[in-house]
N, C-alpha and C. Protein backbone atom coordinates (compact mmCIF):
# COMPACT_ATOMS: atom_id res chain seq x y z
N UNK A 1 -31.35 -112.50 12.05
CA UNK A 1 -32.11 -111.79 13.06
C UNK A 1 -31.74 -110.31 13.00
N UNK A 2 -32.74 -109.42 12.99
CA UNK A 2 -32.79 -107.84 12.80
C UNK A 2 -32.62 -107.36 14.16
N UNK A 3 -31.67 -106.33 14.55
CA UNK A 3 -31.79 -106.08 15.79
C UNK A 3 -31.88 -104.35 15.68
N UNK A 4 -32.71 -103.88 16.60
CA UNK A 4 -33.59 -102.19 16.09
C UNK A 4 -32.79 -102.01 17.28
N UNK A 5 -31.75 -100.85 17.31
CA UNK A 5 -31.60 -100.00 18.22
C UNK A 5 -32.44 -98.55 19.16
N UNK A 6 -33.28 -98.84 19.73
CA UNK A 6 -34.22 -98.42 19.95
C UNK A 6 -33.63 -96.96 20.90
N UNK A 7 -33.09 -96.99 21.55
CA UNK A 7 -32.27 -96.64 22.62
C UNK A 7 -31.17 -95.04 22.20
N UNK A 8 -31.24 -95.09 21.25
CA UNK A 8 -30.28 -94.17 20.52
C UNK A 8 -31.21 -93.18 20.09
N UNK A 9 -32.18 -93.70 19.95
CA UNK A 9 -33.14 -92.51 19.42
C UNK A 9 -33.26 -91.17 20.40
N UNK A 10 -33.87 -91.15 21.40
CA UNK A 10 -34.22 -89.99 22.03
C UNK A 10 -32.87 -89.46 22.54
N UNK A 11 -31.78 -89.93 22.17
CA UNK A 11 -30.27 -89.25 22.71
C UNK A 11 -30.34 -88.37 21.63
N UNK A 12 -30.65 -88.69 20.44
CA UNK A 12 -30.61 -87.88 19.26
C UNK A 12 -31.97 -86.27 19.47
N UNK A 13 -32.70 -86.86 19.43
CA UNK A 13 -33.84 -85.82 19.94
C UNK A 13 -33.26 -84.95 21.27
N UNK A 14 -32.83 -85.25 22.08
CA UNK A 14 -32.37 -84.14 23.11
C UNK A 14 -31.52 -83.62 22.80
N UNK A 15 -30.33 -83.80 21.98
CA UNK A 15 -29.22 -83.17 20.99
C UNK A 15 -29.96 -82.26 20.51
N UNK A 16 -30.73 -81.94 19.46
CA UNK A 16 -31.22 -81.38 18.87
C UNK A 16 -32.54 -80.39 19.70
N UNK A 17 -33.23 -80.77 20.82
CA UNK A 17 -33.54 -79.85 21.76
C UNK A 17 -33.27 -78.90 21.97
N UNK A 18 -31.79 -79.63 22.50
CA UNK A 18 -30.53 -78.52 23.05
C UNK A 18 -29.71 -77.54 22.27
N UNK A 19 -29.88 -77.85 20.97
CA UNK A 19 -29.39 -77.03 20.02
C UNK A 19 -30.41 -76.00 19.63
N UNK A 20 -31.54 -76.30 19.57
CA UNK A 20 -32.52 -75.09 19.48
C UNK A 20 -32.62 -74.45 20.40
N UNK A 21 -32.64 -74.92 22.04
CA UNK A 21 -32.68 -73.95 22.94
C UNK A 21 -32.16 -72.96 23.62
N UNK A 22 -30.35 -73.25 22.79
CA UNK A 22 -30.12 -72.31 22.62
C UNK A 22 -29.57 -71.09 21.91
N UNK A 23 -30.28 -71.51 20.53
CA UNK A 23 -30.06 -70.27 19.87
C UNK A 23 -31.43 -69.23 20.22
N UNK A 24 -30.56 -67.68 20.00
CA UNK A 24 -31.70 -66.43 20.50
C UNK A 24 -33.16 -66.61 19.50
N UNK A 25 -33.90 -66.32 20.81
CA UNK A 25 -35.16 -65.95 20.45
C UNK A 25 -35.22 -65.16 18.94
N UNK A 26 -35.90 -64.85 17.86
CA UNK A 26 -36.35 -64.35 16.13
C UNK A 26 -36.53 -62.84 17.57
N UNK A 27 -37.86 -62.60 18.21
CA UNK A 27 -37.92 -61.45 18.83
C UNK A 27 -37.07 -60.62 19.37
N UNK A 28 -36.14 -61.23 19.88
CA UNK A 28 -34.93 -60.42 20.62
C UNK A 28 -34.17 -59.67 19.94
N UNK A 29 -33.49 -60.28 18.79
CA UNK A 29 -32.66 -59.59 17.25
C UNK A 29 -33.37 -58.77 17.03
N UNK A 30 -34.88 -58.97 16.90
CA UNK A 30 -35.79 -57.52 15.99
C UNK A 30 -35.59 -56.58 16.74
N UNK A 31 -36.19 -57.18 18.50
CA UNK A 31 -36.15 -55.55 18.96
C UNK A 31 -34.68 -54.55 19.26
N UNK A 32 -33.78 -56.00 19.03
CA UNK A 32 -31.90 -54.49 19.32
C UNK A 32 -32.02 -54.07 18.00
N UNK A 33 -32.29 -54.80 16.63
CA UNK A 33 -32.10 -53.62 15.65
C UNK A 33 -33.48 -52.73 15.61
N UNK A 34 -34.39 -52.84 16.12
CA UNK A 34 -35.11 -51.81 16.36
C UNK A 34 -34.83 -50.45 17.14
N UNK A 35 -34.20 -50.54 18.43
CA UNK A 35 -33.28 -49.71 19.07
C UNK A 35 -32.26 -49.14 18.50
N UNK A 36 -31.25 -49.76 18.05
CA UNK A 36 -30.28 -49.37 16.84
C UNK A 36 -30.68 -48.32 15.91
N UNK A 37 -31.76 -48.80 15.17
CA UNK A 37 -32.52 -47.89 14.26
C UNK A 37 -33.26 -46.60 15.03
N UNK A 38 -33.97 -46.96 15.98
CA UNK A 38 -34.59 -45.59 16.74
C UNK A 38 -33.12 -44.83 17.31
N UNK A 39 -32.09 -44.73 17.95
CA UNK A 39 -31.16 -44.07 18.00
C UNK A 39 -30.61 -43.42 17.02
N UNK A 40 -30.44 -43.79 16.36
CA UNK A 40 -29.66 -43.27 14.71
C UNK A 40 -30.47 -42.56 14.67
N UNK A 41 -31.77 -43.05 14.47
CA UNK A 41 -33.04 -41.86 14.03
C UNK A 41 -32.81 -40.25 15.03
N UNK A 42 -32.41 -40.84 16.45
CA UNK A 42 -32.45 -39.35 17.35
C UNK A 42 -31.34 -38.63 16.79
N UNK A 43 -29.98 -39.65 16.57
CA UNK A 43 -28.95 -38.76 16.63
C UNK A 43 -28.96 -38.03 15.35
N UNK A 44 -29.81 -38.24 14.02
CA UNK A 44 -29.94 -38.19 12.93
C UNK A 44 -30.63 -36.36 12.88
N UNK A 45 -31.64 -36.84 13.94
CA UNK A 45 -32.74 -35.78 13.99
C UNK A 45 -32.18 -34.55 14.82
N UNK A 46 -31.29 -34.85 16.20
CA UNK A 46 -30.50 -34.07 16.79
C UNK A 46 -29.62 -33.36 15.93
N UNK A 47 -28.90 -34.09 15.04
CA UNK A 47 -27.89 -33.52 14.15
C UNK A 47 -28.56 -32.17 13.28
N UNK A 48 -29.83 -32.67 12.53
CA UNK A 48 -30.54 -31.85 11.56
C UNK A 48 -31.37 -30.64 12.41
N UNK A 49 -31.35 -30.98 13.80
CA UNK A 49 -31.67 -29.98 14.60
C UNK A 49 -30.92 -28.43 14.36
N UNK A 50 -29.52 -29.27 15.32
CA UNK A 50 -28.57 -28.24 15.19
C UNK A 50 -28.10 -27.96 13.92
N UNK A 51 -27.92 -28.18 12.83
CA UNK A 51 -27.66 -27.49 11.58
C UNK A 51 -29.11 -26.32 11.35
N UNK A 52 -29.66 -27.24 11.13
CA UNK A 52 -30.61 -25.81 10.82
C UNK A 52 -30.81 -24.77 11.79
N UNK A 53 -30.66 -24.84 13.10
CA UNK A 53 -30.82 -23.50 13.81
C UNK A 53 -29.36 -23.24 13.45
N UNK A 54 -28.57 -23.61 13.02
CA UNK A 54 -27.00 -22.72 12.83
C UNK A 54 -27.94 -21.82 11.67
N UNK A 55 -28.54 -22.77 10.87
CA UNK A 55 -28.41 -22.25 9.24
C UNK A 55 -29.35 -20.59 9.50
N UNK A 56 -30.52 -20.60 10.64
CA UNK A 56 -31.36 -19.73 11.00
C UNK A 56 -30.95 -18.53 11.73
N UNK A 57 -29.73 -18.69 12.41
CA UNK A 57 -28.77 -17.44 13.06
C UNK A 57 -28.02 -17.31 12.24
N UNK A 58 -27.86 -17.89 11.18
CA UNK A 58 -26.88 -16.77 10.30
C UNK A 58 -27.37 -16.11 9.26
N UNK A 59 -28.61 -16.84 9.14
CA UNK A 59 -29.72 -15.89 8.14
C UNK A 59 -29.96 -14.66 8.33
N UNK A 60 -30.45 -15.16 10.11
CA UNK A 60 -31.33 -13.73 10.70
C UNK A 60 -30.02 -12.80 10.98
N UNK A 61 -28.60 -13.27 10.70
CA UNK A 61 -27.81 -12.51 11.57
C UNK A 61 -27.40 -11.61 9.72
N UNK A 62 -27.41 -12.24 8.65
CA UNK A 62 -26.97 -11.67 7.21
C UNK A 62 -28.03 -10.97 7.19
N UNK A 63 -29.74 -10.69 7.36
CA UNK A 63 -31.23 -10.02 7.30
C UNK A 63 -30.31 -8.71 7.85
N UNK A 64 -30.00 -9.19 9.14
CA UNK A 64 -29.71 -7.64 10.67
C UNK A 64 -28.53 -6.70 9.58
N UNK A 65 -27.71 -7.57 9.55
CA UNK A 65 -26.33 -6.66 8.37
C UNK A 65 -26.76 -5.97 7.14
N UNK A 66 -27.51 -6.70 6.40
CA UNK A 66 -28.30 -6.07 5.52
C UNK A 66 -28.85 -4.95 5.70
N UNK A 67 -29.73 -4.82 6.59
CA UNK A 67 -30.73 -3.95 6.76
C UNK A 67 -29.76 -2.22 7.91
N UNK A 68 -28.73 -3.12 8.34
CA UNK A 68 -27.91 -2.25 9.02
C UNK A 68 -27.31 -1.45 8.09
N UNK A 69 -26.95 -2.08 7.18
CA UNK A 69 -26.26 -1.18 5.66
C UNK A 69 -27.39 -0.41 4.75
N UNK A 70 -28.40 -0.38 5.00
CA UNK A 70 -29.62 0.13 4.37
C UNK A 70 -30.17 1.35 4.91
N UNK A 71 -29.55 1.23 6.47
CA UNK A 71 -29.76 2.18 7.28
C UNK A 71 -28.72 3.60 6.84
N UNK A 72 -27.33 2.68 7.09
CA UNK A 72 -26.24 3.53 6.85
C UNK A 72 -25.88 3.71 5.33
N UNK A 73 -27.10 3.71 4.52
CA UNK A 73 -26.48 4.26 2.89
C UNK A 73 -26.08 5.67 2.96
N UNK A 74 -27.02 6.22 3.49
CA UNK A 74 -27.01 7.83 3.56
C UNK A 74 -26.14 8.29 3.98
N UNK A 75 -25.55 7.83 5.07
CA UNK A 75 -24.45 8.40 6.01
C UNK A 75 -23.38 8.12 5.06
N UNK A 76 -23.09 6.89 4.60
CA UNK A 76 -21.97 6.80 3.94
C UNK A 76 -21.39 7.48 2.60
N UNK A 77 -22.99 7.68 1.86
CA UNK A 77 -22.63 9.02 0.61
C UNK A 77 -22.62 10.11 1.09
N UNK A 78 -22.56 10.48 2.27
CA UNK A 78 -22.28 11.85 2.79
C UNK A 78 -20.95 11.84 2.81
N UNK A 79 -20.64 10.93 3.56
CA UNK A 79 -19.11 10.41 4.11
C UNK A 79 -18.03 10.57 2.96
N UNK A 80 -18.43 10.02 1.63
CA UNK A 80 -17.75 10.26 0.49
C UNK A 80 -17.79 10.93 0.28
N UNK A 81 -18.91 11.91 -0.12
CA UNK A 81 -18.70 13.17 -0.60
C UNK A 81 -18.00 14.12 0.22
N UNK A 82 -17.89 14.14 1.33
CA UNK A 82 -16.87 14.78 2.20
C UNK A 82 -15.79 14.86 1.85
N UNK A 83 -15.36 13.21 1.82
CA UNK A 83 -13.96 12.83 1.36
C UNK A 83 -13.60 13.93 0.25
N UNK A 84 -14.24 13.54 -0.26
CA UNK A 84 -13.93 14.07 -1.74
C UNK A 84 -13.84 15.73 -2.00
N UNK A 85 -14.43 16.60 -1.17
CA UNK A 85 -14.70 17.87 -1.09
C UNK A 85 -12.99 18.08 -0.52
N UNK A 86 -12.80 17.64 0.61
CA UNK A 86 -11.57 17.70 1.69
C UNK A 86 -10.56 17.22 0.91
N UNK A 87 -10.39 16.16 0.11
CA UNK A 87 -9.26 15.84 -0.91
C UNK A 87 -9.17 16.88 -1.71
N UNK A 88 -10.62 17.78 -2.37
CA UNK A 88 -10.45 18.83 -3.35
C UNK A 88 -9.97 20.31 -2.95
N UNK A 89 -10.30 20.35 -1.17
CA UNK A 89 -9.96 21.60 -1.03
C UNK A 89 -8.37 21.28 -0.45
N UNK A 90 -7.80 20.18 -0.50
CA UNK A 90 -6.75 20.63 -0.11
C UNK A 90 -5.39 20.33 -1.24
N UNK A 91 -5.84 19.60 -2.33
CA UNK A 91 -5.40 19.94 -3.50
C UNK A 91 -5.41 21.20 -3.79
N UNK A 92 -6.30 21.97 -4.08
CA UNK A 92 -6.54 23.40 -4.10
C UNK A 92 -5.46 24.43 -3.00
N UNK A 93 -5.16 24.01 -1.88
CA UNK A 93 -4.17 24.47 -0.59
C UNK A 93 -3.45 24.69 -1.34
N UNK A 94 -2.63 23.53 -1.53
CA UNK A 94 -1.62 22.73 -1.82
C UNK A 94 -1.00 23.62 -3.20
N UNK A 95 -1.77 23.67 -4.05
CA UNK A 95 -1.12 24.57 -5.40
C UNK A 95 -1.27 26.18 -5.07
N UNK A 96 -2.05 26.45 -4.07
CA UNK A 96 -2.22 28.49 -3.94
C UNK A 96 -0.75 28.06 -2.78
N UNK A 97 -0.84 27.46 -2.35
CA UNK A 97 0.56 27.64 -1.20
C UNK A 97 1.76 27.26 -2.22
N UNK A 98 1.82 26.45 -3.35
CA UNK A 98 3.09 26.25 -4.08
C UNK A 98 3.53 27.49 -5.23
N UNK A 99 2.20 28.21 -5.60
CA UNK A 99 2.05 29.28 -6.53
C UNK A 99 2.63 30.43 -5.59
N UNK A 100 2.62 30.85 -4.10
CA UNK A 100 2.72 31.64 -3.44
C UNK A 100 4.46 31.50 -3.30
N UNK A 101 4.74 30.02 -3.01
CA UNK A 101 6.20 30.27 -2.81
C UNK A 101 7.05 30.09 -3.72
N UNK A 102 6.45 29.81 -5.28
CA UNK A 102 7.32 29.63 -6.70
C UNK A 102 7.57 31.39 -7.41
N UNK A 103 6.59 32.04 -6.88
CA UNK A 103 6.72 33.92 -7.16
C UNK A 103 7.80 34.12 -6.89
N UNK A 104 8.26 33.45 -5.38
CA UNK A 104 9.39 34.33 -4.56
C UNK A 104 10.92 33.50 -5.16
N UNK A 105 10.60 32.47 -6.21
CA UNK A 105 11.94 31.97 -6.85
C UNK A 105 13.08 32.82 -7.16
N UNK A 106 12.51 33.52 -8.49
CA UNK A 106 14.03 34.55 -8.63
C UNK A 106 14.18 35.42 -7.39
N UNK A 107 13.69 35.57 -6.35
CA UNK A 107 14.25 36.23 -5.10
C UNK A 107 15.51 35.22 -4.49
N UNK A 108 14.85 33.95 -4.06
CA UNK A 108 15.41 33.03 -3.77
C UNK A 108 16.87 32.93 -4.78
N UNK A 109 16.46 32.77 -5.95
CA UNK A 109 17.94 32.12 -6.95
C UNK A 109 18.72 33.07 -6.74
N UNK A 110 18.47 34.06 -7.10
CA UNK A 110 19.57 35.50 -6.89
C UNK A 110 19.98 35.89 -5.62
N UNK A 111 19.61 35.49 -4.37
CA UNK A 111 19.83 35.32 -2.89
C UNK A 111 20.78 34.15 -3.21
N UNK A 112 20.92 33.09 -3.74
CA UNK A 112 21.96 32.07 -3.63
C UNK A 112 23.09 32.55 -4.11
N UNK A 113 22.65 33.03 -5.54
CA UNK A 113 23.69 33.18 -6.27
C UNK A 113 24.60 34.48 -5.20
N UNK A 114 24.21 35.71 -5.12
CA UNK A 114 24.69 36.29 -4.31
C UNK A 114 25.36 36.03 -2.77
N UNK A 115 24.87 34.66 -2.14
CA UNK A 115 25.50 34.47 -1.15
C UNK A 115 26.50 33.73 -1.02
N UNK A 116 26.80 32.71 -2.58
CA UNK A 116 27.96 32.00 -2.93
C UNK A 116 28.83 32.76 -4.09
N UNK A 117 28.74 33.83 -3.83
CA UNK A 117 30.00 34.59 -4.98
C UNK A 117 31.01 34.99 -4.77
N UNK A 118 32.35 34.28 -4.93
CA UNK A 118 33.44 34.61 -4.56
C UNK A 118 33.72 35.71 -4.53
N UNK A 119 34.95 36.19 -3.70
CA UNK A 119 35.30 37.66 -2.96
C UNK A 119 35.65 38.08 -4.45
N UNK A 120 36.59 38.06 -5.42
CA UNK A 120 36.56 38.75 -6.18
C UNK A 120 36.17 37.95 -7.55
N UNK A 121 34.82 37.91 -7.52
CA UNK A 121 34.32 37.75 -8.47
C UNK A 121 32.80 38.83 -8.87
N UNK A 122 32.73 39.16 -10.41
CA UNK A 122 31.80 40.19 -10.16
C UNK A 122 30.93 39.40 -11.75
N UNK A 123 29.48 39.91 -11.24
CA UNK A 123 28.90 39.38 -12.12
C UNK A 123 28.08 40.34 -13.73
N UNK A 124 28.11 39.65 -14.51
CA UNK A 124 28.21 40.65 -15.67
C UNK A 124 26.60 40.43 -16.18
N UNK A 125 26.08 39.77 -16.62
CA UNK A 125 24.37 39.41 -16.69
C UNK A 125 24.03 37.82 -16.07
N UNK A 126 22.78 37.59 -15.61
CA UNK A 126 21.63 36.39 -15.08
C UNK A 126 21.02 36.11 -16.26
N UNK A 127 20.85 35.80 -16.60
CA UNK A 127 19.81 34.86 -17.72
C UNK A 127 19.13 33.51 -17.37
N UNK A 128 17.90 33.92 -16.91
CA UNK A 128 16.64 32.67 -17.15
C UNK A 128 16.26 32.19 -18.63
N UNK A 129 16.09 31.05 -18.96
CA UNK A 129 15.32 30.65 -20.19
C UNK A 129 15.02 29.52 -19.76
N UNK A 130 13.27 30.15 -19.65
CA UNK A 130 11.95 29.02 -19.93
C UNK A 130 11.84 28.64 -18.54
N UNK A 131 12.26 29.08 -17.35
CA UNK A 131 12.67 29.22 -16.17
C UNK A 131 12.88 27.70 -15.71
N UNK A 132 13.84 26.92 -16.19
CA UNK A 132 14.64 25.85 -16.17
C UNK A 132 15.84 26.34 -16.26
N UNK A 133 16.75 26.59 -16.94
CA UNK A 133 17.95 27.04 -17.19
C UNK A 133 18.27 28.42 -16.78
N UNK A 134 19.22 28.74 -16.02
CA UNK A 134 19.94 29.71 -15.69
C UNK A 134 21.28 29.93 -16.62
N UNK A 135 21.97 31.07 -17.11
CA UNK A 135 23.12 31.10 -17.92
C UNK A 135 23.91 32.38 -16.99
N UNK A 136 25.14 32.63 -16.42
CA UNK A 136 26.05 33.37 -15.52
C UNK A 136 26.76 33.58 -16.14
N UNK A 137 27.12 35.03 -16.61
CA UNK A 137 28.15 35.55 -17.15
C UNK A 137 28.63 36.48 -16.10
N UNK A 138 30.28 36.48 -16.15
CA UNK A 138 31.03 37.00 -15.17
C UNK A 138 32.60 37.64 -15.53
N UNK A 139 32.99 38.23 -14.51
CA UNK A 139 34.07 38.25 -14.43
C UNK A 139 35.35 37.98 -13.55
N UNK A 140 36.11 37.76 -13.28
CA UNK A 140 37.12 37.57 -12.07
C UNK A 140 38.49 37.70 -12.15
N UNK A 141 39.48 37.80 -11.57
CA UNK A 141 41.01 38.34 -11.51
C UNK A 141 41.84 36.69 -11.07
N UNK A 142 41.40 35.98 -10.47
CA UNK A 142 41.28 34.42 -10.59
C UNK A 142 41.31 33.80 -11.50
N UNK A 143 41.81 32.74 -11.44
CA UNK A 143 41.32 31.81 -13.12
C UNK A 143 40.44 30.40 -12.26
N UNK A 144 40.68 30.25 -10.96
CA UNK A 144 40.43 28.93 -9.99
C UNK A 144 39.37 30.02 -9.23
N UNK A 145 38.72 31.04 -9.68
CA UNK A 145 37.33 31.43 -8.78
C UNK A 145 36.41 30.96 -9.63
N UNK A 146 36.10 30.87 -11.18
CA UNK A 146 34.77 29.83 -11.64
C UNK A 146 34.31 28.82 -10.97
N UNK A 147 35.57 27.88 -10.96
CA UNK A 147 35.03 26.73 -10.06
C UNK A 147 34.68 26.72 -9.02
N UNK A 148 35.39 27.55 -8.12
CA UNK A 148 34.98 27.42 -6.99
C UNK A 148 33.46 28.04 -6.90
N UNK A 149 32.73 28.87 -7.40
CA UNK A 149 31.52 29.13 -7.58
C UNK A 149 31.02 28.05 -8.24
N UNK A 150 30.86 27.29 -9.00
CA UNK A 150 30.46 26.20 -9.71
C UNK A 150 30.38 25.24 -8.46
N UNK A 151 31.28 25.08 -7.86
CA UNK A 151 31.28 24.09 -6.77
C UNK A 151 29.92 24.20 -5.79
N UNK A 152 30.09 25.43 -5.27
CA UNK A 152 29.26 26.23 -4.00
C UNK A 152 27.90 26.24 -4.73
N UNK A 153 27.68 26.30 -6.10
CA UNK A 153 26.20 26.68 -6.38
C UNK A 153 25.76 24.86 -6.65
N UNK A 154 26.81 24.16 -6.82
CA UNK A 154 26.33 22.78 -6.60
C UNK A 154 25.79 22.02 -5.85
N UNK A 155 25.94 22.52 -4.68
CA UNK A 155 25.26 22.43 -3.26
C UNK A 155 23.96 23.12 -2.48
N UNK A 156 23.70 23.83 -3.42
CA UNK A 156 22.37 24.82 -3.46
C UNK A 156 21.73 23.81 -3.82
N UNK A 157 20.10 24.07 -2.90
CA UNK A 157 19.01 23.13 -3.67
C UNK A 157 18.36 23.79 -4.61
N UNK A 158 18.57 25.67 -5.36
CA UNK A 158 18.67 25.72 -6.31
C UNK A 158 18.86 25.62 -7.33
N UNK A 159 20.01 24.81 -7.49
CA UNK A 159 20.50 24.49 -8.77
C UNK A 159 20.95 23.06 -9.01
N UNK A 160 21.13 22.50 -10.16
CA UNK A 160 21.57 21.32 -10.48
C UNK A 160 22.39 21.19 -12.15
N UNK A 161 22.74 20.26 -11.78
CA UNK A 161 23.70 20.13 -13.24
C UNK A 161 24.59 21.38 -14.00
N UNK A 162 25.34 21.99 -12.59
CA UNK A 162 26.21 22.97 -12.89
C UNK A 162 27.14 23.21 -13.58
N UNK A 163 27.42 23.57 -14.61
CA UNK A 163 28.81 23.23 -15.39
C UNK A 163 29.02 24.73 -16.23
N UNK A 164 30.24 24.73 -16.23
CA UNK A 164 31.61 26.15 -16.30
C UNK A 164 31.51 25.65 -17.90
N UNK A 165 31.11 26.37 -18.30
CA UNK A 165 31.36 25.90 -20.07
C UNK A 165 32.16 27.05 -20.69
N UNK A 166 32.97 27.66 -20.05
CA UNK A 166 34.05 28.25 -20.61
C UNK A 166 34.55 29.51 -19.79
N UNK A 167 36.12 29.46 -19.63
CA UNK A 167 36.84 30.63 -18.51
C UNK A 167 37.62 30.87 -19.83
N UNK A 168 37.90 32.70 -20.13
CA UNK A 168 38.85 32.91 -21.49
C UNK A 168 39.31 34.21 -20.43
N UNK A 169 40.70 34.56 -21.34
CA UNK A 169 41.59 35.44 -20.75
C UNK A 169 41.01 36.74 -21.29
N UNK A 170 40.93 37.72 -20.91
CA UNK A 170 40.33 39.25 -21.76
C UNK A 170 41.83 39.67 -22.30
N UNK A 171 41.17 39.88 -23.27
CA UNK A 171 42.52 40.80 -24.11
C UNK A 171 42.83 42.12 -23.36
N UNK A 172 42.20 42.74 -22.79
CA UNK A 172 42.07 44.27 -22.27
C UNK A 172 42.44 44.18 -21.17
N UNK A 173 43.51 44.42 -20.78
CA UNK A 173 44.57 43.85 -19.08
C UNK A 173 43.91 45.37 -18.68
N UNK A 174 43.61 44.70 -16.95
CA UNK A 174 43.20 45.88 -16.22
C UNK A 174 44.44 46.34 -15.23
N UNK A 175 44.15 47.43 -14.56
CA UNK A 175 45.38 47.98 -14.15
C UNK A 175 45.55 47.26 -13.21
N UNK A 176 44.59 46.54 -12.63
CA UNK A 176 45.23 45.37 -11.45
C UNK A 176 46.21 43.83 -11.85
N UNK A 177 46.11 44.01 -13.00
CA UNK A 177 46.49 42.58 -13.85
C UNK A 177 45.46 41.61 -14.16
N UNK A 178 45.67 40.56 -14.43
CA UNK A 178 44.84 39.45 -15.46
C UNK A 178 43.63 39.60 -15.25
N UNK A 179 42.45 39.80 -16.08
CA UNK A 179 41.16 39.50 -16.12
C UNK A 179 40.89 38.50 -16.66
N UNK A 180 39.69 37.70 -15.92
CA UNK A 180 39.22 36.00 -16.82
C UNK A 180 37.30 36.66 -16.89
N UNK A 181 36.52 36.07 -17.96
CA UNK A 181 35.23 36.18 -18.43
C UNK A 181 35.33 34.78 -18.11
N UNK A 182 33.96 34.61 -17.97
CA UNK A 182 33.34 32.82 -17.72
C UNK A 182 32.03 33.13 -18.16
N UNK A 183 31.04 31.94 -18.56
CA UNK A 183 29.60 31.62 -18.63
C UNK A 183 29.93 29.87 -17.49
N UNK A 184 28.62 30.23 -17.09
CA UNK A 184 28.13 28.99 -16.29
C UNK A 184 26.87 29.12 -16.71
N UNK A 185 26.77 27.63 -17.09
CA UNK A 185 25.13 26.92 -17.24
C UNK A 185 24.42 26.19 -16.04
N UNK A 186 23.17 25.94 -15.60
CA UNK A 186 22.77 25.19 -14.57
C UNK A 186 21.23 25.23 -14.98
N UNK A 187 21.27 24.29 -14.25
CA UNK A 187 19.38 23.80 -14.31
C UNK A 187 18.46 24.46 -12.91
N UNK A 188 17.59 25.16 -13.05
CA UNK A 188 16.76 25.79 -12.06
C UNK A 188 16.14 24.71 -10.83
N UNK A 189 15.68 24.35 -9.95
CA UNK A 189 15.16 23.49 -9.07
C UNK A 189 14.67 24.53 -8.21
N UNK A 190 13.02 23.43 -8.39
CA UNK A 190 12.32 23.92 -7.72
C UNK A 190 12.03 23.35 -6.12
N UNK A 191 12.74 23.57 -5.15
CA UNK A 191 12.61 22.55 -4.11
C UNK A 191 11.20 22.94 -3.23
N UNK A 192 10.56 24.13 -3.60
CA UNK A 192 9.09 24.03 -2.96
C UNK A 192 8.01 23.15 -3.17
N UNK A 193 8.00 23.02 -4.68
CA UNK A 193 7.41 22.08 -5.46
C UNK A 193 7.85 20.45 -5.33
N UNK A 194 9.20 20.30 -4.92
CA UNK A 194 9.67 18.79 -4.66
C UNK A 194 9.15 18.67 -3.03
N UNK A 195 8.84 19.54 -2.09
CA UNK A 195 8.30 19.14 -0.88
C UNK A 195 7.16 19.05 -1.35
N UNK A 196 6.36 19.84 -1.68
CA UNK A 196 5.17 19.35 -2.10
C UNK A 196 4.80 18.23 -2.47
N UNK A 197 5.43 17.46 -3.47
CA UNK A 197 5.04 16.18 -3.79
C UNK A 197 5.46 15.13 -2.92
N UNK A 198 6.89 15.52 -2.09
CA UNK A 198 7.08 14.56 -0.69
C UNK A 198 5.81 14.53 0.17
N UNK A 199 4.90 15.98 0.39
CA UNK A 199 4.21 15.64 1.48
C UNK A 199 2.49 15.19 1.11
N UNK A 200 2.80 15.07 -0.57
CA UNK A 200 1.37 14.23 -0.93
C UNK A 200 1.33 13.13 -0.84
């Protein structure tokens, strides 16, 4: 004997009802990724908004600079050439005022030399050559007054690289006793000309 469970059936069918009813509606999914997609789209479009008006104020703002420098060409080759006139005339100063106070040198050197010359020392010829070098020939009753002039003209911003290149005894005794001859060598300095280039 066959026995049909009849009874089991529609338990099965409402299972399966219930399982379709509740998964989401096909429509509902479309329309959130439809929303999804239209947002992106704004924020997409908002984004490309604001870039390009950035990109349009800095255009119009590089046009304004441009055209501001197009304005001011003229002014500015004036401006140079000014420069350049005012750099030339005062280069030009600059050497008539150094020419004016390099004349008054041998006033100056021979004012030194004369204001550092020991009490008894007397001088016999000056010699310039090539007006760098100075050469001092002398005399004195001292044998320790060379140096000490050598010393004193070392400290002058006249002179430099001072050196006594020879003190000899004179054969020919004076009635006061011992006579000494000397030469001194030194280098000329020009300290008008060294401010000058300090104050270029």
């Amino acid at each position: 004997m066959i026995k049909i469970n009849l009874l089991e059936i529609p338990k099965e069918k409402e299972t399966k009802a219930i399982a379709v009813s509740a998964a989401p509606p096909v429509s509902s999914i479309l329309i959130f990724g439809i929303i999804i997609v239209v947002i992106g789209i704004v924020i997409a479009g908002v984004w490309w908004y604001q870039v390009k008006k950035d990109f349009e104020s800095a255009k119009f703002q590089l046009e304004t600079a441009r055209k501001e420098l197009r304005e001011l060409q003229p002014y500015i080759k004036e401006v140079v050439i000014y420069e350049k006139k005012k750099n030339l005339l005062a280069a030009k100063k600059d050497a008539i005022d150094l020419l004016r106070r390099s004349r008054s040198m041998p006033v100056h050197i021979m004012d030194e030399i004369a204001s550092n010359l020991p009490q008894f020392l007397w001088l016999d010829s000056v010699t310039i050559r090539g007006n760098s070098t100075i050469d001092i020939k002398g005399s004195c009753t001292n044998k320790l007054d060379p140096s000490t002039f050598v010393d004193k003209l070392e400290q002058s911003k006249f002179f430099e690289d001072v050196k006594l290149l020879q003190v000899n005894l004179n054969q020919a005794q004076s009635a006061g006793g011992e006579s000494y001859s000397f030469i001194i060598s030194a280098k000329i300095v020009n300290p008008f000309q060294q401010q000058s280039k300090g104050s270029s």
